[in-house]
N, C-alpha and C. Protein backbone atom coordinates (compact mmCIF):
# COMPACT_ATOMS: atom_id res chain seq x y z
N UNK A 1 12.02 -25.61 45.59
CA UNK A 1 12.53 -26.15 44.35
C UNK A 1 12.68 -27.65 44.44
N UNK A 2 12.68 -28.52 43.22
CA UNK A 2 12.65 -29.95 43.25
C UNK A 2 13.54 -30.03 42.33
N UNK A 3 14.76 -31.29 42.68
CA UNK A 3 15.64 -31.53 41.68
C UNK A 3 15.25 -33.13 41.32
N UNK A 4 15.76 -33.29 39.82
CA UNK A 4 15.79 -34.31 39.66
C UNK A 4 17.15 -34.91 38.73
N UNK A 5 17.03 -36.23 39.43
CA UNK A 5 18.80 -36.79 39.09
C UNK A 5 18.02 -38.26 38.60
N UNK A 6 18.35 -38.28 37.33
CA UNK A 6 18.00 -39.68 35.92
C UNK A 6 19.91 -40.26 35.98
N UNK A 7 19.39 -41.66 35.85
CA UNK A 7 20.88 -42.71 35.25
C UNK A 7 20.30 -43.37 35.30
N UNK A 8 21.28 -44.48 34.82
CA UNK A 8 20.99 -45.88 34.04
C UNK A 8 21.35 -45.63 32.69
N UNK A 9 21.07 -44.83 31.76
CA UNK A 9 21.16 -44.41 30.69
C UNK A 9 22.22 -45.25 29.58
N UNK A 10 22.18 -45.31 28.35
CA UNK A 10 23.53 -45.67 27.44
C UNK A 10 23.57 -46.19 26.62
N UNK A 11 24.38 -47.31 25.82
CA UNK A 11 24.13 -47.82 24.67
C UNK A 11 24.27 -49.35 24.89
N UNK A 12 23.04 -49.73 24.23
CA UNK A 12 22.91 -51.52 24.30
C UNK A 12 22.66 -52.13 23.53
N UNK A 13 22.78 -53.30 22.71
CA UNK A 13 22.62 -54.36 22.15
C UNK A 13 21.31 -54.38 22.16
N UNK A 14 20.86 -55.07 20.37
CA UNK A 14 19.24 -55.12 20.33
C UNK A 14 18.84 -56.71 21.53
N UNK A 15 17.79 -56.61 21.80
CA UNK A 15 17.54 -57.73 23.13
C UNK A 15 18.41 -57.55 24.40
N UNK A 16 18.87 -56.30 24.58
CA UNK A 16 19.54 -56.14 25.93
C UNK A 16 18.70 -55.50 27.04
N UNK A 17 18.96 -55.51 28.08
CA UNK A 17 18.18 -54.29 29.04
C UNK A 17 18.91 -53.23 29.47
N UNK A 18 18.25 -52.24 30.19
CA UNK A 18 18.77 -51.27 30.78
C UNK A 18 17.80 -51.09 32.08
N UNK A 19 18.30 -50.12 32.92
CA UNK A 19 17.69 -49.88 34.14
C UNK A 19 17.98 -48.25 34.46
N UNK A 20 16.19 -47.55 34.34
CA UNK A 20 16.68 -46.46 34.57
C UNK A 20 16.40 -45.80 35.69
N UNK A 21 16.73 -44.74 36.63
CA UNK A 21 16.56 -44.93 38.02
C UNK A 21 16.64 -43.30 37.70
N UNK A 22 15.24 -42.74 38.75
CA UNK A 22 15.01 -40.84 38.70
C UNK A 22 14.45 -40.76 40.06
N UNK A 23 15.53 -39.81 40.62
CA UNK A 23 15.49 -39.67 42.29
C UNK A 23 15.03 -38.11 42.24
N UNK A 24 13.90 -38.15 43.17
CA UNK A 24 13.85 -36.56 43.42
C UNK A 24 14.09 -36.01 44.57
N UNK A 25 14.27 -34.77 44.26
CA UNK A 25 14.86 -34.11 46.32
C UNK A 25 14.86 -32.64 46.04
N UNK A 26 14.45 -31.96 47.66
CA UNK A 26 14.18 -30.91 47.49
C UNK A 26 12.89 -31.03 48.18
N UNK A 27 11.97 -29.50 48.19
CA UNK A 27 11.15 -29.35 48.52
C UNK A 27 9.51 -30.06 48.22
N UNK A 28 9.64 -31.52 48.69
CA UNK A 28 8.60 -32.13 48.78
C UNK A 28 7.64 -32.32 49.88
N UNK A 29 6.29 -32.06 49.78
CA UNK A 29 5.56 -33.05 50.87
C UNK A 29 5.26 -33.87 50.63
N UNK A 30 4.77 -34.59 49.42
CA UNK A 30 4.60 -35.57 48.68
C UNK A 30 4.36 -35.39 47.00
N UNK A 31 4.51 -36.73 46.41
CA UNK A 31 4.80 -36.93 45.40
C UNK A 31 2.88 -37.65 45.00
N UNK A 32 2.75 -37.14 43.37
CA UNK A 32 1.44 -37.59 43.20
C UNK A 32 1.76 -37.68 41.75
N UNK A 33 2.62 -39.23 40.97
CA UNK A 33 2.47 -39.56 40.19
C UNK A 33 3.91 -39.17 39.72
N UNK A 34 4.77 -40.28 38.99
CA UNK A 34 6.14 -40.37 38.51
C UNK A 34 6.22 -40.88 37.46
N UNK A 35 6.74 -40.84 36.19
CA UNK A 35 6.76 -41.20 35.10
C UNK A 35 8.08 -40.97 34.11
N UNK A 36 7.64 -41.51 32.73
CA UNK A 36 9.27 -41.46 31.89
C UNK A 36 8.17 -41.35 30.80
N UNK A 37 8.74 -40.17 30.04
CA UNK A 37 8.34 -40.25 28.78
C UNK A 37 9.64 -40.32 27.74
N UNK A 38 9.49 -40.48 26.53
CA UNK A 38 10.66 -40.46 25.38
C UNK A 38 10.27 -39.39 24.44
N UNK A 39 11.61 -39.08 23.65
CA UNK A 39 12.01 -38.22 22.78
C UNK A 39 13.06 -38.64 21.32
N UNK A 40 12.28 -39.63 21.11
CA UNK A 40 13.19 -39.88 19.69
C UNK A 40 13.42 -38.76 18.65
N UNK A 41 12.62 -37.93 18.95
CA UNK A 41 12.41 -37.04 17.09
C UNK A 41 12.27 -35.93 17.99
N UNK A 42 10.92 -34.90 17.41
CA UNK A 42 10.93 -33.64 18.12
C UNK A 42 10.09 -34.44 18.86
N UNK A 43 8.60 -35.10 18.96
CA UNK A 43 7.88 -35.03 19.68
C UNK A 43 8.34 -36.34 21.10
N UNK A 44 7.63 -35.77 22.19
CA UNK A 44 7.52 -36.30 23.59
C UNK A 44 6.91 -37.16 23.43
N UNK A 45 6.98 -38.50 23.94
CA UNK A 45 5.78 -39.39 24.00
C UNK A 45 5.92 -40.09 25.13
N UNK A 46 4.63 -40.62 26.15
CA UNK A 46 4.65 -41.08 27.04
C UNK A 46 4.85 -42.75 27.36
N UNK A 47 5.82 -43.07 28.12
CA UNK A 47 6.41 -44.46 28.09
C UNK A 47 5.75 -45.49 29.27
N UNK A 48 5.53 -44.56 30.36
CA UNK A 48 5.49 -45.21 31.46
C UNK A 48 5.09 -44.81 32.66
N UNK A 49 4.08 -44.50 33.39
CA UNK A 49 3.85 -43.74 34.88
C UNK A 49 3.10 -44.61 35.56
N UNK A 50 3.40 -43.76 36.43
CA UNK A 50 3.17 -45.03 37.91
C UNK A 50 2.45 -43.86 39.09
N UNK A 51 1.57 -44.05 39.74
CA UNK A 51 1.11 -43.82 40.61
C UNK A 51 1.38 -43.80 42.10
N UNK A 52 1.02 -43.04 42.99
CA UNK A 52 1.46 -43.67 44.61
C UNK A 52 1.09 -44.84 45.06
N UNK A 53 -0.44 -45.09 44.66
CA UNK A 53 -1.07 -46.50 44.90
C UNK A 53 -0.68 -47.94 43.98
N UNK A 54 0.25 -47.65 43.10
CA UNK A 54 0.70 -48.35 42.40
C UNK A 54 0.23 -48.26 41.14
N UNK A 55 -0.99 -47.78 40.75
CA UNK A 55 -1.12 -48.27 39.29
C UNK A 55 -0.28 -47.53 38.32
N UNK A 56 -0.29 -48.36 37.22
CA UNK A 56 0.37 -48.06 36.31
C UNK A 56 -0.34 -47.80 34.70
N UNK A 57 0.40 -47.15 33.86
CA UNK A 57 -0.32 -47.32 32.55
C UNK A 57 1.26 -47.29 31.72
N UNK A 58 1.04 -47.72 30.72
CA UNK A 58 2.51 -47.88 29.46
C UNK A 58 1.79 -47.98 27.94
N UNK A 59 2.89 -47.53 26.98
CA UNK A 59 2.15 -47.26 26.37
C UNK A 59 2.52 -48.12 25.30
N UNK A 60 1.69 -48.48 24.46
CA UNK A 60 1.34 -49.83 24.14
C UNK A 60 2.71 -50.71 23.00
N UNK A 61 3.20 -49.77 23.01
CA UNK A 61 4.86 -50.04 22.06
C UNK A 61 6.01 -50.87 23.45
N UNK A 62 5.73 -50.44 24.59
CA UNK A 62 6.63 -51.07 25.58
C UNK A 62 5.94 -52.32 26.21
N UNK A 63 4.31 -52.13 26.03
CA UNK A 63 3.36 -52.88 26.95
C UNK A 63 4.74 -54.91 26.95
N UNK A 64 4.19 -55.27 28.15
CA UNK A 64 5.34 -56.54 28.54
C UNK A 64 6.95 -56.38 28.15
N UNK A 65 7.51 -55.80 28.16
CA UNK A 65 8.60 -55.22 27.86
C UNK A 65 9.58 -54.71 29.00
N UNK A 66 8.72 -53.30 29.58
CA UNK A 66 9.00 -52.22 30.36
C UNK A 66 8.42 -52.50 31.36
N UNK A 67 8.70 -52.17 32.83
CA UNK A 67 7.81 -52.34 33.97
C UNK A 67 8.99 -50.94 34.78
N UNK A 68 7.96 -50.44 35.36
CA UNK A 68 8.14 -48.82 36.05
C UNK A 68 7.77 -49.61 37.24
N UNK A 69 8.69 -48.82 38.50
CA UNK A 69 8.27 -49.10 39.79
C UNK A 69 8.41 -47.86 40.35
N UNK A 70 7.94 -47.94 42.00
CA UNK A 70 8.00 -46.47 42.86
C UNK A 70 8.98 -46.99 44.16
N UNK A 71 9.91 -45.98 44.52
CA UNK A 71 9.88 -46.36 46.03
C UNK A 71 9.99 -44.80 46.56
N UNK A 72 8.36 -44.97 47.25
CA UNK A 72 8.14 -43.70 47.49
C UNK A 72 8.83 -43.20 48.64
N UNK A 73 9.27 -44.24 49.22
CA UNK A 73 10.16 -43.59 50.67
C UNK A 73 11.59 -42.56 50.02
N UNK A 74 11.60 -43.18 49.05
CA UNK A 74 13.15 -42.40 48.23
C UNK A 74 12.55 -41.43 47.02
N UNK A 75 11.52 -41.30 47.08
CA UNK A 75 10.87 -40.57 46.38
C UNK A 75 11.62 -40.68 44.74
N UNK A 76 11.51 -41.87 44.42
CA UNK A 76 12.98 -42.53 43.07
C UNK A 76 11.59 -43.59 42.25
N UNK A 77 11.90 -43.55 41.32
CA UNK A 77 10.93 -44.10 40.13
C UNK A 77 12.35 -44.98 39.06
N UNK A 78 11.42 -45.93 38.54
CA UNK A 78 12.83 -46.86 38.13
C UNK A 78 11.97 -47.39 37.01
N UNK A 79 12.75 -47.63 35.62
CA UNK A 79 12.55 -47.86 34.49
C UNK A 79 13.20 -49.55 33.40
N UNK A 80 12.69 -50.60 34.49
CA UNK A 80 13.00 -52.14 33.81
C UNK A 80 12.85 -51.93 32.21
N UNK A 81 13.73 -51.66 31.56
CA UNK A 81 13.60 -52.09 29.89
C UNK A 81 14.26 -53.36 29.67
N UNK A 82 13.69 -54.50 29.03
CA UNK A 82 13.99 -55.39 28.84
C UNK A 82 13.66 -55.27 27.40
N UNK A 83 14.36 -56.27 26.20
CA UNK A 83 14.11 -56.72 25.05
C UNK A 83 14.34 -55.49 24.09
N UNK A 84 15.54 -54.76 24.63
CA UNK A 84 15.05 -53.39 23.83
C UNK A 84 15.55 -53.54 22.67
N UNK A 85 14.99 -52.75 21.62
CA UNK A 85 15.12 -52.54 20.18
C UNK A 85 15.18 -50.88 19.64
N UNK A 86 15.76 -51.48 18.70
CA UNK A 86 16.40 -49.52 18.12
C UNK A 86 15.20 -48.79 17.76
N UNK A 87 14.00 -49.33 18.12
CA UNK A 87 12.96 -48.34 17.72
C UNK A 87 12.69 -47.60 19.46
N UNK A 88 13.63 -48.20 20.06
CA UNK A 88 13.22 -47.49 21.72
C UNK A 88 14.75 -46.51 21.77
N UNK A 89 15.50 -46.21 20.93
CA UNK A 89 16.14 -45.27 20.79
C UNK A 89 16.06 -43.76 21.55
N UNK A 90 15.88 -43.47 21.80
CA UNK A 90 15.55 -41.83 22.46
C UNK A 90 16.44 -41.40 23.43
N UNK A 91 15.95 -40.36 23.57
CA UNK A 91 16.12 -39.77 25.40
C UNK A 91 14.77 -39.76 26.00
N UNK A 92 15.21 -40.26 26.91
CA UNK A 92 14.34 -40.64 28.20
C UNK A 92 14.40 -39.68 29.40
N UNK A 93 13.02 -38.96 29.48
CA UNK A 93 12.80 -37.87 30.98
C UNK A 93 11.83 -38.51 32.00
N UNK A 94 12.50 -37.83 33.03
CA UNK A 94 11.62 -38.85 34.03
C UNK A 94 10.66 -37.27 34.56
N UNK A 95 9.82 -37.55 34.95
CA UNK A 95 8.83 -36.38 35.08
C UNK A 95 8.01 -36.51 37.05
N UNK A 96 8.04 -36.07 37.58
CA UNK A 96 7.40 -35.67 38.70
C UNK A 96 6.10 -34.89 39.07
N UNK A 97 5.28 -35.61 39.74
CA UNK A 97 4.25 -34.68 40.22
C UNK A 97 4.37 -34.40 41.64
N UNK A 98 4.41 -32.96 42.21
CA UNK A 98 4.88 -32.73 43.71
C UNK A 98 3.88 -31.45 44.26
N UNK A 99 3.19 -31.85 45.58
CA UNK A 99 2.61 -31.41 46.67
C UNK A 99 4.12 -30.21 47.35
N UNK A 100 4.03 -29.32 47.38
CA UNK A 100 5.05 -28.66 48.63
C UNK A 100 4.48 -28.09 49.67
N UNK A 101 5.12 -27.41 50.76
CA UNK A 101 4.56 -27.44 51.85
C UNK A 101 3.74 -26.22 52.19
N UNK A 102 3.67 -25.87 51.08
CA UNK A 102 2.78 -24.39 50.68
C UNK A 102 1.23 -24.97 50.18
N UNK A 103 1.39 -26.29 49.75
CA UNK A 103 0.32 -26.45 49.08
C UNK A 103 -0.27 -26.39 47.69
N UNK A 104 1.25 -26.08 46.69
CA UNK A 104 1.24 -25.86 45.58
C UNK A 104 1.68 -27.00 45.13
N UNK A 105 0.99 -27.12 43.50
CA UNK A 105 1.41 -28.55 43.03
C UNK A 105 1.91 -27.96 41.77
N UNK A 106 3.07 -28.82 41.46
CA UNK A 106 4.04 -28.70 40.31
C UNK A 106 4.53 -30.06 39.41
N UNK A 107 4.78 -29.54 38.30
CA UNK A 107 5.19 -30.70 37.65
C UNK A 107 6.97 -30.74 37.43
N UNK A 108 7.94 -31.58 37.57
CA UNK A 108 9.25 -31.54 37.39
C UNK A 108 10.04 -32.27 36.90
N UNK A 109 10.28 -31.74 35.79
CA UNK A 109 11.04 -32.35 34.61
C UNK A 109 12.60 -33.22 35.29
N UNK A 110 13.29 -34.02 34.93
CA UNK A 110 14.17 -34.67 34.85
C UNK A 110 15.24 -33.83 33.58
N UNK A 111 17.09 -33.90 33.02
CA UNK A 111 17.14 -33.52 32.44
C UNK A 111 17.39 -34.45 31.05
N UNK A 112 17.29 -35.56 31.16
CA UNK A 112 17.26 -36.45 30.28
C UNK A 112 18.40 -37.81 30.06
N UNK A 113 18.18 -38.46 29.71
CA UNK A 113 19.09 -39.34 29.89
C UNK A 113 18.75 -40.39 28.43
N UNK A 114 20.23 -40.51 27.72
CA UNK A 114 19.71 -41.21 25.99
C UNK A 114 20.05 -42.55 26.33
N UNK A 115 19.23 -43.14 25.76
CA UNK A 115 18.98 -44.37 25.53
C UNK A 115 19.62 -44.76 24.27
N UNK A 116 20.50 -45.92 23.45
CA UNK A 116 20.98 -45.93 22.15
C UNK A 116 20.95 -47.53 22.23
N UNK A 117 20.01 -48.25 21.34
CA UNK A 117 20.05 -49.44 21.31
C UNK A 117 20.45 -49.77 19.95
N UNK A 118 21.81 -50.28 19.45
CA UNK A 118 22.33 -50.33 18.60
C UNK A 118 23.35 -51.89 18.63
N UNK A 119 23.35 -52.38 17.14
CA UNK A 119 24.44 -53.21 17.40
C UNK A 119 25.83 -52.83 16.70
């Protein structure tokens, strides 16, 4: 089993930042790809993932804004929002891709953490 633990989370001022930080633990051999998607409404949409080798992709509403990092030794993915605005409103999941020692690969949800950029 893989757990995952999201903070940073809360309510901020339009042009404020936040910092969001998703640690995983549990049955890993490695990790293959970490990310944050959002949930303003019903639908999911993807914000931000990051790779082992570093690359990244964002999606084009955060592009210079947001910057996602890895530290794969802590197997923890981290979410720089800068400049935020009430259209970045949501809840925010941080999502996992994981190798276990069986050899099975899984995907693992985060349980969410809201974001409220309000003045």
């Amino acid at each position: 089993q893989v757990q995952l633990v999201e903070s940073g989370g809360g309510l901020v001022q339009p042009g404020g930042s936040l910092r969001l930080s998703c640690a995983a633990s549990g049955s890993i051999l490695r990790t293959d790809g970490m990310g944050w998607y959002r949930q303003p409404g019903k639908q999911r949409e993807l914000v931000a993932s990051i790779m082992n080798g570093g690359s990244t992709n964002y999606a084009d509403s955060v592009k210079g804004r947001f910057t996602i990092s890895l530290d794969n030794a802590k197997n923890t993915v981290y979410l720089q929002m800068n400049s935020l605005q009430p259209e970045d409103t949501a809840v925010y999941y941080c999502y996992v891709g994981v190798w276990d020692g069986s050899g099975r690969f899984g995907i693992y949800w985060g349980p969410g953490t809201q974001v409220t950029v309000s003045s």
